[in-house]
C-alpha atoms as a PDB file:
ATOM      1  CA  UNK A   1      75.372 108.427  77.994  1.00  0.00           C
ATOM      2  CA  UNK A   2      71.747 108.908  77.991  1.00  0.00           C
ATOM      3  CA  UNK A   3      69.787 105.841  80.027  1.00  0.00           C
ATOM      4  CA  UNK A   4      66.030 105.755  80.946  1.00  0.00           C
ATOM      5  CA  UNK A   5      65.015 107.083  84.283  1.00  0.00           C
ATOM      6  CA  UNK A   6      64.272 103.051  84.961  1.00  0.00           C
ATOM      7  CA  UNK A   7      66.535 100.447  85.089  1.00  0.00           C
ATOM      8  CA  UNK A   8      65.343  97.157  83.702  1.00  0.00           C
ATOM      9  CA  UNK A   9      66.544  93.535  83.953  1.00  0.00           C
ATOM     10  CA  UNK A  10      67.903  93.907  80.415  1.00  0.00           C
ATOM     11  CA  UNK A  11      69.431  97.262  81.348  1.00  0.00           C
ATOM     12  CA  UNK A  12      71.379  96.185  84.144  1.00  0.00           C
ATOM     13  CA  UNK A  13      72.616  92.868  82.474  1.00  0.00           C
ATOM     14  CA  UNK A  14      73.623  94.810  79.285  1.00  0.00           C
ATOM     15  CA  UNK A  15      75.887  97.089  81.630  1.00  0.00           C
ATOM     16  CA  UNK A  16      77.587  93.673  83.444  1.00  0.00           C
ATOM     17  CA  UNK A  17      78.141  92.382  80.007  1.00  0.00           C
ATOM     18  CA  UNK A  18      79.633  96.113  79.024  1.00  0.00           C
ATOM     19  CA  UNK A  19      82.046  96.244  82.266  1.00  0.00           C
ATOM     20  CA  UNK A  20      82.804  92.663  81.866  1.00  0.00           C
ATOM     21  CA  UNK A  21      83.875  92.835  77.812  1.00  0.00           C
ATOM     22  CA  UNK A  22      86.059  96.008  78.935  1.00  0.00           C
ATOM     23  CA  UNK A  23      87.559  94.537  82.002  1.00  0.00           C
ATOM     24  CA  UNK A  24      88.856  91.970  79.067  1.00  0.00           C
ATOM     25  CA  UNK A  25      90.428  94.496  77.002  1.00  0.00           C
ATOM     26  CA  UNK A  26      92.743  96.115  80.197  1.00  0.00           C
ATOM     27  CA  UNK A  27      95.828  94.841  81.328  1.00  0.00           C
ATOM     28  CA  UNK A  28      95.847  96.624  84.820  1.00  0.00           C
ATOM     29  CA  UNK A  29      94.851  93.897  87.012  1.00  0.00           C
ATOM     30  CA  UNK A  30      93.068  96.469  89.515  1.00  0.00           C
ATOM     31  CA  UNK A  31      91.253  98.259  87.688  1.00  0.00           C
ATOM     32  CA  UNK A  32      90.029  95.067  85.687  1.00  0.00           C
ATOM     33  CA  UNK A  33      89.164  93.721  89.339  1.00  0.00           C
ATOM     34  CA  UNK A  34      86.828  96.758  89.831  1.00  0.00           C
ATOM     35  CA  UNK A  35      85.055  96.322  86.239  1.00  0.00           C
ATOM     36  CA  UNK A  36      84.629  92.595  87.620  1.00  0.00           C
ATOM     37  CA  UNK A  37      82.857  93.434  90.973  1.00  0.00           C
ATOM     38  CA  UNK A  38      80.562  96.576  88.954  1.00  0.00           C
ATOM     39  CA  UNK A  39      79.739  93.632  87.059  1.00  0.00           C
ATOM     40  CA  UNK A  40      78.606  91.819  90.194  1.00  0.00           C
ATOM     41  CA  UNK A  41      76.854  94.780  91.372  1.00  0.00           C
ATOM     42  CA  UNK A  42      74.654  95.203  87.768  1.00  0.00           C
ATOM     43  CA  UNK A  43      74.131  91.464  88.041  1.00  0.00           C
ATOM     44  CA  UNK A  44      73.013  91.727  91.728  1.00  0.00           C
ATOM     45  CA  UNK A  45      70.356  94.666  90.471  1.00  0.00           C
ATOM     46  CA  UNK A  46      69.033  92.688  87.758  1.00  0.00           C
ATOM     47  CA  UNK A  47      68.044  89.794  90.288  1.00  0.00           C
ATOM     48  CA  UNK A  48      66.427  92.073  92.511  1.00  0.00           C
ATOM     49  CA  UNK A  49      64.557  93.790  89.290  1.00  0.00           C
ATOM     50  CA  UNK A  50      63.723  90.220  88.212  1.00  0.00           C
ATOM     51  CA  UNK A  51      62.604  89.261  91.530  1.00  0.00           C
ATOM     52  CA  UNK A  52      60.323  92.604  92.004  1.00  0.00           C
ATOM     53  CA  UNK A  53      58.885  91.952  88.791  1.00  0.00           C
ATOM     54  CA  UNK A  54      57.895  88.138  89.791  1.00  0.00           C
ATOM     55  CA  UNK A  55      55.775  89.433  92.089  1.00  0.00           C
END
């Protein structure tokens, strides 16, 4: 997968949204656990993207 050298809000919100559809589709509870809290972590970067932006 080819992604820009920098990440932006959108970016890192389209990735959550990615993780999260996937972690849907499994049926191994772990491993749809793990999707879940990458999805946090994408989240959490497009706050702090947001946030740096703001000011």
């Amino acid at each position: 997968m080819n992604q820009p050298d920098t990440t932006t809000v959108d970016i890192a919100i389209a990735n959550a949204a990615r993780l999260l559809y996937n972690a849907e589709t499994i049926t191994d509870l772990a491993l749809m656990e793990r999707l879940e809290r990458l999805a946090d972590s994408w989240v959490s970067i497009a706050e702090f993207l947001h946030e740096r932006d703001k000011a």
